[in-house]
N, C-alpha and C. Protein backbone atom coordinates (compact mmCIF):
# COMPACT_ATOMS: atom_id res chain seq x y z
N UNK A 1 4.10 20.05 5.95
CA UNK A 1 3.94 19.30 4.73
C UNK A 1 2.78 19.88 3.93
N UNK A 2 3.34 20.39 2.69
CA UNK A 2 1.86 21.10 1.61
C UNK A 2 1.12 20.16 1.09
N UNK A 3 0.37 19.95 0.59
CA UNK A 3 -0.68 18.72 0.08
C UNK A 3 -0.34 18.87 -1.42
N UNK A 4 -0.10 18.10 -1.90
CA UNK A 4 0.12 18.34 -3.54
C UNK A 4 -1.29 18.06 -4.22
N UNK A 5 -1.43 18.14 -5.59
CA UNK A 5 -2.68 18.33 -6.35
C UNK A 5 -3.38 17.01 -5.93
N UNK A 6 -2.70 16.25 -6.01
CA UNK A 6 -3.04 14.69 -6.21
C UNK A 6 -3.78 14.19 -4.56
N UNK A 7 -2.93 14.80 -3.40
CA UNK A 7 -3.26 14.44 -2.27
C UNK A 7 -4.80 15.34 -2.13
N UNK A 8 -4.85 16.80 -2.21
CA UNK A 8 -6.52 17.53 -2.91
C UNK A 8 -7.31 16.83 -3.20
N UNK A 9 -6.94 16.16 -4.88
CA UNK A 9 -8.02 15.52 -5.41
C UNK A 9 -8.49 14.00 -3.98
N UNK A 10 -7.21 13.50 -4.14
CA UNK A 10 -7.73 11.89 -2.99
C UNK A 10 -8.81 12.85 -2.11
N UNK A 11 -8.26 13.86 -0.77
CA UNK A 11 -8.88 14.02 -0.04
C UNK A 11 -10.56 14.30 -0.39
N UNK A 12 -10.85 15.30 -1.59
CA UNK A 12 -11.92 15.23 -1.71
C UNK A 12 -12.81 14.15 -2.31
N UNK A 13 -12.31 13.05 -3.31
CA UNK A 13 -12.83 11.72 -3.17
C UNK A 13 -13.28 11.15 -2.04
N UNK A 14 -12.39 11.35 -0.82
CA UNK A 14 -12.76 10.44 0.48
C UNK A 14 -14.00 11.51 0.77
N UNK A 15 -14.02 12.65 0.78
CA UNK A 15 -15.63 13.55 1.16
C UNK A 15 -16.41 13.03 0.10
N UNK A 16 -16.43 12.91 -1.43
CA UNK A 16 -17.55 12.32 -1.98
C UNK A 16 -18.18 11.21 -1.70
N UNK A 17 -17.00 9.92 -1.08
CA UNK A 17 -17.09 8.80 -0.60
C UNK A 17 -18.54 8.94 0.36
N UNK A 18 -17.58 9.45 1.17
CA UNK A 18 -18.39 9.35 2.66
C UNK A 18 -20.08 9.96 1.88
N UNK A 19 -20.00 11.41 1.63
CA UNK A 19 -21.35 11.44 0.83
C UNK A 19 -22.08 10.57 0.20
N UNK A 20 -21.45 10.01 -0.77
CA UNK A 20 -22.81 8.92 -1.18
C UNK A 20 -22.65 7.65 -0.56
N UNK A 21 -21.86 7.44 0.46
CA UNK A 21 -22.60 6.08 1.37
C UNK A 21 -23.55 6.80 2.23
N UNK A 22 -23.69 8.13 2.66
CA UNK A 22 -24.56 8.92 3.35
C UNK A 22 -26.17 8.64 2.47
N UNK A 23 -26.16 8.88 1.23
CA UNK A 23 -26.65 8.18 0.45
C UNK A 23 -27.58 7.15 0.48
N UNK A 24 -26.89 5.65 0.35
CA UNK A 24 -27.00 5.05 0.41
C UNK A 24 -27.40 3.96 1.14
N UNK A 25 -26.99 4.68 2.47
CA UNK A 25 -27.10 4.15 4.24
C UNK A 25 -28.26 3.65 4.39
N UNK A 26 -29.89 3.63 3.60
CA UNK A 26 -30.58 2.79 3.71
C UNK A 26 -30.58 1.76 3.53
N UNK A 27 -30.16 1.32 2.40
CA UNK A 27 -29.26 0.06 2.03
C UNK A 27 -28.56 -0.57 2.80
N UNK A 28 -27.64 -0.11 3.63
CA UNK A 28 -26.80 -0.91 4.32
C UNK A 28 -26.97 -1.52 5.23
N UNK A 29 -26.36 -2.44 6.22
CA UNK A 29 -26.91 -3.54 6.92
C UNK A 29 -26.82 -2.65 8.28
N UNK A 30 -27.37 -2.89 9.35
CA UNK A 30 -27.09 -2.17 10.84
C UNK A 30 -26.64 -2.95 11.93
N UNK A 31 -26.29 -4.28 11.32
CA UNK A 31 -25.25 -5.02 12.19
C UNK A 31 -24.96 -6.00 11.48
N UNK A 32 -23.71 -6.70 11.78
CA UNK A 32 -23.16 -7.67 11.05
C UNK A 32 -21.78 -8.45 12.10
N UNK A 33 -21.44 -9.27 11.67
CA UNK A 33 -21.07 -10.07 12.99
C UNK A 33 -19.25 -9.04 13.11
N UNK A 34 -18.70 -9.31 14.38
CA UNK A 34 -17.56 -8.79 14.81
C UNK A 34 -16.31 -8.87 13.43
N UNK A 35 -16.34 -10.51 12.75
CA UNK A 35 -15.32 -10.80 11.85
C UNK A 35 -16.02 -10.09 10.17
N UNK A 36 -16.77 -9.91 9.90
CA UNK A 36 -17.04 -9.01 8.73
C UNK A 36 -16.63 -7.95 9.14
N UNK A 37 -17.44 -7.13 10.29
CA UNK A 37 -16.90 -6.05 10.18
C UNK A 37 -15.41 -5.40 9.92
N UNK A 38 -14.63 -6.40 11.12
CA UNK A 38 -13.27 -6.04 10.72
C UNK A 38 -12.90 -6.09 9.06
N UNK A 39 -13.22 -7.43 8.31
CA UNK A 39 -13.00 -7.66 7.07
C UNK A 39 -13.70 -6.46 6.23
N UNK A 40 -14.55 -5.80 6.11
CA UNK A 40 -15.15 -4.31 5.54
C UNK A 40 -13.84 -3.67 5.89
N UNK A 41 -13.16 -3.40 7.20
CA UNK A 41 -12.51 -2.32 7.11
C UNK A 41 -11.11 -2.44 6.34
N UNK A 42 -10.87 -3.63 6.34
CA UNK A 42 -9.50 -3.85 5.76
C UNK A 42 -9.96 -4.31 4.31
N UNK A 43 -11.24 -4.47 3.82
CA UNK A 43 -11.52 -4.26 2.49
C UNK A 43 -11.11 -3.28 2.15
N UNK A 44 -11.88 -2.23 2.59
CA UNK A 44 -11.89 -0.56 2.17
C UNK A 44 -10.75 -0.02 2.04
N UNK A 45 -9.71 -0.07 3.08
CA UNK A 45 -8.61 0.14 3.36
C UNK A 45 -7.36 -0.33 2.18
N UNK A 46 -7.59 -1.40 1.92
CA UNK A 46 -6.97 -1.91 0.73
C UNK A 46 -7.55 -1.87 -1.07
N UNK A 47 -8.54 -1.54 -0.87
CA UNK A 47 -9.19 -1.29 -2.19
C UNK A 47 -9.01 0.27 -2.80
N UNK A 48 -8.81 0.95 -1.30
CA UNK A 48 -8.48 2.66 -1.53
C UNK A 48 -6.68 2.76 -2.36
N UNK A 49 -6.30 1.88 -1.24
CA UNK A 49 -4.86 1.44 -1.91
C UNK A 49 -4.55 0.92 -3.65
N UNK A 50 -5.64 0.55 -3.95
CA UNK A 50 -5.45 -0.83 -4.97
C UNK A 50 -5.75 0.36 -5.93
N UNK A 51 -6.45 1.61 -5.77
CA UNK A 51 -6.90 2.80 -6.75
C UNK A 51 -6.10 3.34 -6.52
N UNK A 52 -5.55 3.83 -5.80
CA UNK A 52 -4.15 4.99 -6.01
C UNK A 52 -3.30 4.50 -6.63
N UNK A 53 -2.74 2.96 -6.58
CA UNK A 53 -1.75 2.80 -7.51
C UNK A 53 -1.95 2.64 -9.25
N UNK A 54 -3.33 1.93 -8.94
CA UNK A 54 -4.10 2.72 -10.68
C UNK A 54 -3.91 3.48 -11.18
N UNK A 55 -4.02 4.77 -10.77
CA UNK A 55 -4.03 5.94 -10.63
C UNK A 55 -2.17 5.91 -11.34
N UNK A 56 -1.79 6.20 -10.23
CA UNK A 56 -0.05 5.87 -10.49
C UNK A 56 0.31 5.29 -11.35
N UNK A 57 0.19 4.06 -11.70
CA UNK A 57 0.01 3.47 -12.88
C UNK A 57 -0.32 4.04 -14.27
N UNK A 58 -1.72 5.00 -14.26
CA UNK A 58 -1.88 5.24 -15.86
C UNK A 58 -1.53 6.56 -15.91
N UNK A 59 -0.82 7.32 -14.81
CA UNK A 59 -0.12 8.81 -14.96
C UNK A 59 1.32 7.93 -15.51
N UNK A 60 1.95 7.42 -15.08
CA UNK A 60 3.46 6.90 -15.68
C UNK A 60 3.61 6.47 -16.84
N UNK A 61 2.26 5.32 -17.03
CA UNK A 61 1.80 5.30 -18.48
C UNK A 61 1.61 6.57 -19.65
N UNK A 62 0.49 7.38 -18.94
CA UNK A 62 0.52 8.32 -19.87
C UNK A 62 1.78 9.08 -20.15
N UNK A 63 2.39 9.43 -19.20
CA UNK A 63 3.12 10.58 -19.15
C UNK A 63 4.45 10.01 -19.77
N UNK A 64 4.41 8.48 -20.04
CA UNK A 64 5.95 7.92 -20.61
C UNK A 64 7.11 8.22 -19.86
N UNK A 65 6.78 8.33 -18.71
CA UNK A 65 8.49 8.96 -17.79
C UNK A 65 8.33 7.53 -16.27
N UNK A 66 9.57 6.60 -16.95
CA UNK A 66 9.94 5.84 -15.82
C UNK A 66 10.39 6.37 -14.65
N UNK A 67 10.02 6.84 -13.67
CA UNK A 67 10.90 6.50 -12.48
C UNK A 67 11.67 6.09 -11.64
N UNK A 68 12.49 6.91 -11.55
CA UNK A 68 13.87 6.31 -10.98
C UNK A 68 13.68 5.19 -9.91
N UNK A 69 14.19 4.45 -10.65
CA UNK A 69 14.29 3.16 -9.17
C UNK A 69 15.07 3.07 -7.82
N UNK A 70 14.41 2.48 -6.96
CA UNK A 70 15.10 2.33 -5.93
C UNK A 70 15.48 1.15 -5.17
N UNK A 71 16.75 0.26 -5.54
CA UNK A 71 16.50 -0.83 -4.64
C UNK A 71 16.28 -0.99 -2.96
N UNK A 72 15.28 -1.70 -2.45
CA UNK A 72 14.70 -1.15 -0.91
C UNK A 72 13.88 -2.47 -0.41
N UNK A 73 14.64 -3.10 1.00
CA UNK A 73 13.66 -4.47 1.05
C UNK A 73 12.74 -3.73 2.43
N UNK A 74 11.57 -3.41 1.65
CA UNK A 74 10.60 -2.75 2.83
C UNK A 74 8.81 -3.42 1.98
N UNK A 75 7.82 -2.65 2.71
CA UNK A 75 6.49 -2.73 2.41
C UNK A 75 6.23 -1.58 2.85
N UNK A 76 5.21 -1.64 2.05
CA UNK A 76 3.94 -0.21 2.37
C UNK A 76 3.46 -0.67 3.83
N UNK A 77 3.64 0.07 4.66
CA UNK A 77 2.46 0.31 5.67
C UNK A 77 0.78 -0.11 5.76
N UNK A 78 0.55 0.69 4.87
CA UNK A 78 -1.08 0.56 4.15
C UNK A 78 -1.19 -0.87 3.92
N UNK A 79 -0.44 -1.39 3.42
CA UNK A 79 -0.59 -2.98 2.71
C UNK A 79 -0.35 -4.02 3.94
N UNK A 80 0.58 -3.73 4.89
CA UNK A 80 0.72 -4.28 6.37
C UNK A 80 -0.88 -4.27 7.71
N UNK A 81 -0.99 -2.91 7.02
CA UNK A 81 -2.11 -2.83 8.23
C UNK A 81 -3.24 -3.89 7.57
N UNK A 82 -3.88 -3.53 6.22
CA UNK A 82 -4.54 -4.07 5.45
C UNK A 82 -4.43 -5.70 5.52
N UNK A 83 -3.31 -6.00 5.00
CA UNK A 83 -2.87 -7.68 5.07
C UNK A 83 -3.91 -8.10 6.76
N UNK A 84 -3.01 -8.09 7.56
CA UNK A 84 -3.06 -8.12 9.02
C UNK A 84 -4.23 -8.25 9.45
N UNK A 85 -5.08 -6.92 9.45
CA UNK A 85 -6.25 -6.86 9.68
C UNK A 85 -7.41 -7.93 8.80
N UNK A 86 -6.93 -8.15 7.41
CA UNK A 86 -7.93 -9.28 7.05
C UNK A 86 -7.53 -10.52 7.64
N UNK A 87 -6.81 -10.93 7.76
CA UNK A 87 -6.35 -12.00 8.52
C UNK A 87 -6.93 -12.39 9.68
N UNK A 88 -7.06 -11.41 10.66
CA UNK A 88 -7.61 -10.77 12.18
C UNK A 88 -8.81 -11.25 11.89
N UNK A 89 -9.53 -10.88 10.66
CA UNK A 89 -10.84 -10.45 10.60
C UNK A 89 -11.73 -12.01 9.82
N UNK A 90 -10.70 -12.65 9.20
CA UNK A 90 -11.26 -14.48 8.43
C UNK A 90 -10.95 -15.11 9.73
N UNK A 91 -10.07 -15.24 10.14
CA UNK A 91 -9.98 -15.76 11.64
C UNK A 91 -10.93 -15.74 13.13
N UNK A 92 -11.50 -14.22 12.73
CA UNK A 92 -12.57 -14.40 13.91
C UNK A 92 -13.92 -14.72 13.38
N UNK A 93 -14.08 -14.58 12.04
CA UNK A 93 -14.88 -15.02 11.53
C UNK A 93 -15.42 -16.80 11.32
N UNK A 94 -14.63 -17.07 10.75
CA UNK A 94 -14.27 -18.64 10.70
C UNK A 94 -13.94 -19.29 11.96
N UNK A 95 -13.17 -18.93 13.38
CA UNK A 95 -13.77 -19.02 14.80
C UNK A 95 -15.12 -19.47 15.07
N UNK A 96 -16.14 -18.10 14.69
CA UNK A 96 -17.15 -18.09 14.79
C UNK A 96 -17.76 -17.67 15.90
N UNK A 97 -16.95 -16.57 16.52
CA UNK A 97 -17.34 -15.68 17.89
C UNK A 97 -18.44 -14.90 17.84
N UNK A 98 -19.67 -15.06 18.84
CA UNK A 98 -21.10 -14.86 18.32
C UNK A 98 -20.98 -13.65 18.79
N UNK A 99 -19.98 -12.42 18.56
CA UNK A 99 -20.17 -10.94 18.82
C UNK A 99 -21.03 -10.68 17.35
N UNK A 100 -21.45 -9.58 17.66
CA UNK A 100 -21.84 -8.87 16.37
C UNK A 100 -21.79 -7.06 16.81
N UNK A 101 -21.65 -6.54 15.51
CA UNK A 101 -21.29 -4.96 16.02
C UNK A 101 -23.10 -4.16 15.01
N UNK A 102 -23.53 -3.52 16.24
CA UNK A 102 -24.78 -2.94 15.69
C UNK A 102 -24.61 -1.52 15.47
N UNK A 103 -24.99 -0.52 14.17
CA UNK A 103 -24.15 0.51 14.06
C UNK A 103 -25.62 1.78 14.01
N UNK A 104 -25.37 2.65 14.66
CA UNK A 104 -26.41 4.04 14.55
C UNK A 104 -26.43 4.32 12.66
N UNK A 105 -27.42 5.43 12.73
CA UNK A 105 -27.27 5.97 11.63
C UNK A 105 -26.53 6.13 10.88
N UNK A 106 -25.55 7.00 11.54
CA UNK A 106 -24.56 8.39 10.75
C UNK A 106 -23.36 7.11 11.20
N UNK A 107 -22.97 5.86 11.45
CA UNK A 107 -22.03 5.17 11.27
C UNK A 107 -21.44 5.17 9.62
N UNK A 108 -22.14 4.88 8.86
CA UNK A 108 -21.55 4.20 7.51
C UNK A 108 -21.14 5.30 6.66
N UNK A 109 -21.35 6.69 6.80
CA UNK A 109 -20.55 7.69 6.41
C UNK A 109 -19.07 8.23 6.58
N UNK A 110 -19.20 7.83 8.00
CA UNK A 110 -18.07 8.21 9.38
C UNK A 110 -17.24 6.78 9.08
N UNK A 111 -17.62 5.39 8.69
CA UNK A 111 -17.06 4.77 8.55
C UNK A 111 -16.09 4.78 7.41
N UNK A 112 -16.79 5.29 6.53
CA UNK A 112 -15.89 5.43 5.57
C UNK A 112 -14.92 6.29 4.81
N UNK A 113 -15.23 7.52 5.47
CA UNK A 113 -14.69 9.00 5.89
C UNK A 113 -13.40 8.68 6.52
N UNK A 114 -13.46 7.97 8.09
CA UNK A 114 -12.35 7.88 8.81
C UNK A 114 -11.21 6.47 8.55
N UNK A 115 -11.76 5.46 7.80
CA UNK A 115 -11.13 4.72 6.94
C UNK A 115 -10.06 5.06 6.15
N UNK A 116 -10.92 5.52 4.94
CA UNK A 116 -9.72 6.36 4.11
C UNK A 116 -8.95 7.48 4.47
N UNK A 117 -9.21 8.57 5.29
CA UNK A 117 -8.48 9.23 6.01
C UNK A 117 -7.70 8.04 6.29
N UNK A 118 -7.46 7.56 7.15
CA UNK A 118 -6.57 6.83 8.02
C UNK A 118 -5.75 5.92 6.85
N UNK A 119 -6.18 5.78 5.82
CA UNK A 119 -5.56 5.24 4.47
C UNK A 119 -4.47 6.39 4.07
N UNK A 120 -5.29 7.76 4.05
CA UNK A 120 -4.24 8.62 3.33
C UNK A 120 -3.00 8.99 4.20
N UNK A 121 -3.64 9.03 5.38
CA UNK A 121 -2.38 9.30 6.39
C UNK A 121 -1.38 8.33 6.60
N UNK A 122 -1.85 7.19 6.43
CA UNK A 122 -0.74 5.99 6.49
C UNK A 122 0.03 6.03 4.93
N UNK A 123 -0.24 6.71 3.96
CA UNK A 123 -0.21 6.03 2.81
C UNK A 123 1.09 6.35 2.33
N UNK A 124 2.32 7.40 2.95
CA UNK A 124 3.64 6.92 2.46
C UNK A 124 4.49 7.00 3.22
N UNK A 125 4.05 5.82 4.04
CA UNK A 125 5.16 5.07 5.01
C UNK A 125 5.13 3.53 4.73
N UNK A 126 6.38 3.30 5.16
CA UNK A 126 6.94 1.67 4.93
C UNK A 126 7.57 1.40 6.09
N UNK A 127 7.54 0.25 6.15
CA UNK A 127 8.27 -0.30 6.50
C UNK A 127 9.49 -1.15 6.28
N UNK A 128 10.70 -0.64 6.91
CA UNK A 128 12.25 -0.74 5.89
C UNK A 128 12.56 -1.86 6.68
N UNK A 129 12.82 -3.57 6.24
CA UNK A 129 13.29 -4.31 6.68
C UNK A 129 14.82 -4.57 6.96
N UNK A 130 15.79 -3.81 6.23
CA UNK A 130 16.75 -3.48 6.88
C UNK A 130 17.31 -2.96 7.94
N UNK A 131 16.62 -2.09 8.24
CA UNK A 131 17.26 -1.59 9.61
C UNK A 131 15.59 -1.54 10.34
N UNK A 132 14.55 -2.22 10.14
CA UNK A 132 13.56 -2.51 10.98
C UNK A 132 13.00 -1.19 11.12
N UNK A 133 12.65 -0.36 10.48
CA UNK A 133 12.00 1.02 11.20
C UNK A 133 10.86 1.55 10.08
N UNK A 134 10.13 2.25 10.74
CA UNK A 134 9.28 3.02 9.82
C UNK A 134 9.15 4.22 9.26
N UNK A 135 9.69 4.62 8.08
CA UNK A 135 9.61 5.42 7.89
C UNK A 135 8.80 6.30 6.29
N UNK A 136 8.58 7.34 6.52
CA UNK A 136 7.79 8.52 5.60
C UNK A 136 8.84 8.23 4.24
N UNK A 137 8.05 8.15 2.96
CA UNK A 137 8.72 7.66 2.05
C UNK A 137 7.83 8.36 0.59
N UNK A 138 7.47 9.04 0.25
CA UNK A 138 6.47 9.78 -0.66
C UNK A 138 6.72 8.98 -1.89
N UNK A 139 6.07 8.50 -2.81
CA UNK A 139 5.87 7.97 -3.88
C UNK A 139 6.87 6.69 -4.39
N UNK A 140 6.29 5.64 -2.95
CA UNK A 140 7.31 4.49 -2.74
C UNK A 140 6.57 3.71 -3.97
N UNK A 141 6.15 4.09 -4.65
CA UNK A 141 5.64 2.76 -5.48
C UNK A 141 6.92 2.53 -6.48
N UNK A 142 7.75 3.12 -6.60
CA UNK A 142 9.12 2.93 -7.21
C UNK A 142 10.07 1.73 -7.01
N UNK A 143 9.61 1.51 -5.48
CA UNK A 143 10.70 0.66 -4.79
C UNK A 143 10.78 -0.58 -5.52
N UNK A 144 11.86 -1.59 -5.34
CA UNK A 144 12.14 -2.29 -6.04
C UNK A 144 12.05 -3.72 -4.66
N UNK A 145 11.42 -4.19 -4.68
CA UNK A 145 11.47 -5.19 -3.09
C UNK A 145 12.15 -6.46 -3.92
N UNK A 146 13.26 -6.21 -2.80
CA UNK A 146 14.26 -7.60 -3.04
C UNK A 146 15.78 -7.18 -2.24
N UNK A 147 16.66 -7.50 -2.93
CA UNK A 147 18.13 -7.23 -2.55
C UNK A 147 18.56 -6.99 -3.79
C-alpha cells in the first residue's frame, strides 16, 4: 500500500504533534486517575478523526466534485473504538476506582505519537453490518448509513 499525499501530510502532523506536546510536557499533569486517562485517549483518538473529516469536508467543498455515493449499513472503526473506549473510560470514572496511572517523562509525547498512529492505521476500516465483518474501505466518508 503507497501512502498518498494526504496520508504524508497526516503522518507528519502526528510527528509535529508528538513534538510540541514534547514541548509542552512541563505543563502536563504526571498522574491522573485510571478513568481520565482512558477518556484522554479516546479524546485524542476521536478529535484526530473529527479533523480529517474537516479536512475532507473543505477539499469536496473546494474542489466542487460530489462523490459518488455508496449505500452501506456499516461504521468507521475509528468511531467504534473511540465511542467504546469513552464509555469504558465515564464509567470507571464515575465508579470511582481509586487507581490512578503515574506517567515518566517522555510519556506525553509517546502518548500522543502512538495514539494517532493507531488512529491512522485504523482509519479506513469499518465495520459492515451486513455481513458482520471488517473490512479496509479507503475514503468511506462517502458511505451513506442506512438501507
Amino acid at each position: 500500500m503507497a501512502l498518498t499525499e494526504a496520508d504524508k501530510i497526516e503522518l507528519s502532523l502526528i510527528a509535529l504533534a508528538a513534538l510540541l506536546t514534547f514541548m509542552v510536557q512541563p505543563i502536563l499533569p504526571y498522574r491522573m486517575s485510571l478513568g481520565m486517562f482512558i477518556l484522554v485517549f479516546a479524546v485524542c483518538l476521536l478529535v484526530q478523526s473529527l479533523i480529517r473529516d474537516l479536512v475532507k469536508l473543505y477539499i469536496i467543498k473546494k474542489n466542487r466534485h460530489k462523490p459518488e455515493k455508496l449505500n452501506v449499513v456499516c461504521m468507521c472503526v475509528e468511531s467504534i473504538v473511540g465511542l467504546s473506549v469513552v464509555i469504558v473510560g465515564l464509567c470507571i470514572l464515575f465508579i470511582g476506582l481509586p487507581y490512578s496511572v503515574r506517567f515518566p517523562d517522555w510519556y506525553w509525547p509517546a502518548f500522543t505519537g502512538v495514539t494517532w498512529l493507531f488512529g491512522f492505521v485504523i482509519k479506513n476500516y469499518v465495520l459492515d453490518f451486513t455481513n458482520w465483518r471488517i473490512k479496509r474501505v479507503a475514503g468511506h466518508h462517502n458511505f451513506i448509513i442506512g438501507r
